[in-house]
Structures are given as structure tokens and as C-alpha cells.
Protein backbone atom coordinates (compact mmCIF):
# COMPACT_ATOMS: atom_id res chain seq x y z
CA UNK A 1 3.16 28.09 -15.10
CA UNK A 2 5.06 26.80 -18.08
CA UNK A 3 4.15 25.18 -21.11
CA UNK A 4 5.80 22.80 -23.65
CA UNK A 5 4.81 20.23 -26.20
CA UNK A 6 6.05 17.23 -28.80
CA UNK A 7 4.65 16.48 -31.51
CA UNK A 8 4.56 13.40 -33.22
CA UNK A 9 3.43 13.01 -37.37
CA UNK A 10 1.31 9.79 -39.26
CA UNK A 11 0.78 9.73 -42.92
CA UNK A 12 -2.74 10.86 -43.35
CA UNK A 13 -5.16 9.32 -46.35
CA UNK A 14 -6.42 11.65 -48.75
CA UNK A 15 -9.94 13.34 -47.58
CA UNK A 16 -11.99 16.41 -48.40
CA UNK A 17 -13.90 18.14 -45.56
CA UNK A 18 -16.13 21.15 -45.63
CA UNK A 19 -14.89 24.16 -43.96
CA UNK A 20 -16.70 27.01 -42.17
CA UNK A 21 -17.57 28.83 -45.61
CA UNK A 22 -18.94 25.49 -46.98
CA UNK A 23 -16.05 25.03 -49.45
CA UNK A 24 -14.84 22.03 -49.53
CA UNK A 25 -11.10 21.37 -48.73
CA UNK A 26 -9.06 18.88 -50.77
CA UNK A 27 -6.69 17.86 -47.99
CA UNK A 28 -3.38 16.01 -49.15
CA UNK A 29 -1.77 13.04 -47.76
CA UNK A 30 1.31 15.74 -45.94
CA UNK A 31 1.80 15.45 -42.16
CA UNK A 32 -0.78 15.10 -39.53
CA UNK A 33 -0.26 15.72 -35.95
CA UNK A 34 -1.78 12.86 -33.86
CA UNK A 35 0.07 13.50 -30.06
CA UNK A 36 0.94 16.90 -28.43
CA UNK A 37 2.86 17.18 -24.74
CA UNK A 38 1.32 19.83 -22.53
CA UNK A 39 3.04 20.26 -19.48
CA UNK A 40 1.72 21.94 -16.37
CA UNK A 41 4.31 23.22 -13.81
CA UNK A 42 3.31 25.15 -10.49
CA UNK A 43 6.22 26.08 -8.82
CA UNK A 44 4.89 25.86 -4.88
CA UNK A 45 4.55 22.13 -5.50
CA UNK A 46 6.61 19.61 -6.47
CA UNK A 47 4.38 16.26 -7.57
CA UNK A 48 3.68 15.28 -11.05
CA UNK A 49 0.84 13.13 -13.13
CA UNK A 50 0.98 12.20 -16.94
CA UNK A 51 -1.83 11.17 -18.53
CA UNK A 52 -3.19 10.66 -22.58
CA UNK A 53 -6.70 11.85 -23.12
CA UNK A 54 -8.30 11.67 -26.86
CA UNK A 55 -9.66 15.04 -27.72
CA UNK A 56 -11.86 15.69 -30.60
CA UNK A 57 -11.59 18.76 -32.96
CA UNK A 58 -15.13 20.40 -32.69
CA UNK A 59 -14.49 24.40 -34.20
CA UNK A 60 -11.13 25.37 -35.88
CA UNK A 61 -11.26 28.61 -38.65
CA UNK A 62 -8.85 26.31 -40.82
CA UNK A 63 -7.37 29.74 -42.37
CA UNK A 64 -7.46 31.56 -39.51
CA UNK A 65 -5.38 28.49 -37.73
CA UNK A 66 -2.73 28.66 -39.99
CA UNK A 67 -2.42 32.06 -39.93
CA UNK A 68 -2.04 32.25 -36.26
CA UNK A 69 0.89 30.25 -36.35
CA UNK A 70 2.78 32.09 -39.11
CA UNK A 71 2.03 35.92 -38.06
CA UNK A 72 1.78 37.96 -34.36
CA UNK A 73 -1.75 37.98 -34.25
CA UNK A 74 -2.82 36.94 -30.40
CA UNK A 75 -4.79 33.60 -31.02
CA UNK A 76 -8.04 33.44 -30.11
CA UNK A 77 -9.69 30.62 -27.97
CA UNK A 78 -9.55 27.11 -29.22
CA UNK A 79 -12.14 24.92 -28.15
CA UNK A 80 -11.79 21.03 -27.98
CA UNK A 81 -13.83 18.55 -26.84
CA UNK A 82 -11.90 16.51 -23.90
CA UNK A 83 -13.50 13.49 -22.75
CA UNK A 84 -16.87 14.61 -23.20
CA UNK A 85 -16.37 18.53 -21.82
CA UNK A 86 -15.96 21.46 -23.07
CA UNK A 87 -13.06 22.94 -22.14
CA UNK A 88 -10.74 25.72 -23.54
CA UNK A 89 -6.72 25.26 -23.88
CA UNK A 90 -4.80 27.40 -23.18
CA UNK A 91 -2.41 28.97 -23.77
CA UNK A 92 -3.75 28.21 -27.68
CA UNK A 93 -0.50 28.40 -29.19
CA UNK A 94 0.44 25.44 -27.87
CA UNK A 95 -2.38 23.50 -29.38
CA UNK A 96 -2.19 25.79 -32.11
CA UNK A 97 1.08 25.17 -32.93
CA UNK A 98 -0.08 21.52 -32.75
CA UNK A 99 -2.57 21.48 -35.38
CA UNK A 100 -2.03 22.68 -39.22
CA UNK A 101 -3.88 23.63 -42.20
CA UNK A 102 -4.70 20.33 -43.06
CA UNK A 103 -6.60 19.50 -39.87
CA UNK A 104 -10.45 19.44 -39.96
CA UNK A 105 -12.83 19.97 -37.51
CA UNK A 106 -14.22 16.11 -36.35
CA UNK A 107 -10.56 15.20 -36.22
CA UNK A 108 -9.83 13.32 -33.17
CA UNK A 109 -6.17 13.76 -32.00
CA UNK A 110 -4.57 12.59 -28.82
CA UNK A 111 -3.40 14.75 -26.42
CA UNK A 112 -0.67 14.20 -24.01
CA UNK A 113 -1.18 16.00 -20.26
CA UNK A 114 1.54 16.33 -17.89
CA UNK A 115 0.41 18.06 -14.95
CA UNK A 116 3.17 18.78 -12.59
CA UNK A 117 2.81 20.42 -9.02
């Protein structure tokens, strides 16, 4: 199984949001990812689907994000809320890699699903 992703960027209005510690972060208009590509591939088949589904940022360690995409720590589980279950994706570079330090939990991004088998 293989996994790649695109990501596409919107100018973001300035917000604060609490984080985990109860600090409140002052997050600056830089990039914000709204769309990531997942792709799917199981080799025995060959049929393919592609589909967008909204997911909505329920738990992210802000630091510890960040830090797991600039170091070789193995990234813990990332859980996201896709239409209306709780599911974990993986593997969670991918989303990640997706995501950066100015992302807050509540944040609804869409995510792009190609499932090909």
C-alpha cells in the first residue's frame, strides 16, 4: 500500500486559539493547508474511487505536530473526525505533513481520498 498527497494553501485571517496547556496561540495570517491527496493502492486489484470528505481537527499537540515533521521521531496517532467517526490516519505523516504549527484543533480541513484497488 502506497501513500501520497497535495497540498493546496489559502490565506488564513488572524485568530488566537487555546492550546493543550491553556496558552493561548497568536496564530498569523502565513499558510494554511485546506486539501490533502491520500491515495490508497492495493496491488491485487486494479479499480479506483476518488472522493472529498471534510474532516474536522479534534486533538493535535500543536508543538508536538511540528516537531514531528522536522525531526525522526515516529509520529504518534492522529485522530480526526471524518464524517462523523472516529477514525485514525494513517500512516500520520501524511496528514502530518499536511497540517503545520499554525493549525488548531476545531479546524475543519478537507481531505482528498483516492482509494485505488
Amino acid at each position: 500500500m502506497s501513500w501520497t498527497h497535495s497540498r493546496s494553501t489559502t490565506p488564513r485571517r488572524q485568530t488566537s486559539s487555546p492550546s493543550p496547556s491553556g496558552e493561548r496561540l497568536s496564530i498569523e495570517p502565513k499558510r494554511e493547508v485546506r486539501s490533502v491527496r491520500i491515495r490508497l493502492r492495493d496491488q491485487s486489484e486494479s479499480k479506483s474511487a476518488e472522493f472529498k470528505v471534510k474532516v474536522t481537527v479534534r486533538w493535535i499537540q500543536l508543538k508536538e505536530l511540528y516537531a514531528r515533521q522536522h525531526s525522526d521521531m515516529d509520529p504518534t496517532s492522529l485522530r480526526l473526525i471524518l464524517e462523523g467517526n472516529r477514525v485514525d490516519l494513517t500512516p500520520d505523516s501524511v496528514i502530518a505533513d499536511s497540517l503545520d504549527e499554525d493549525t488548531v484543533e476545531g479546524e475543519v480541513i478537507t481531505v482528498d481520498v483516492v482509494l485505488e484497488r
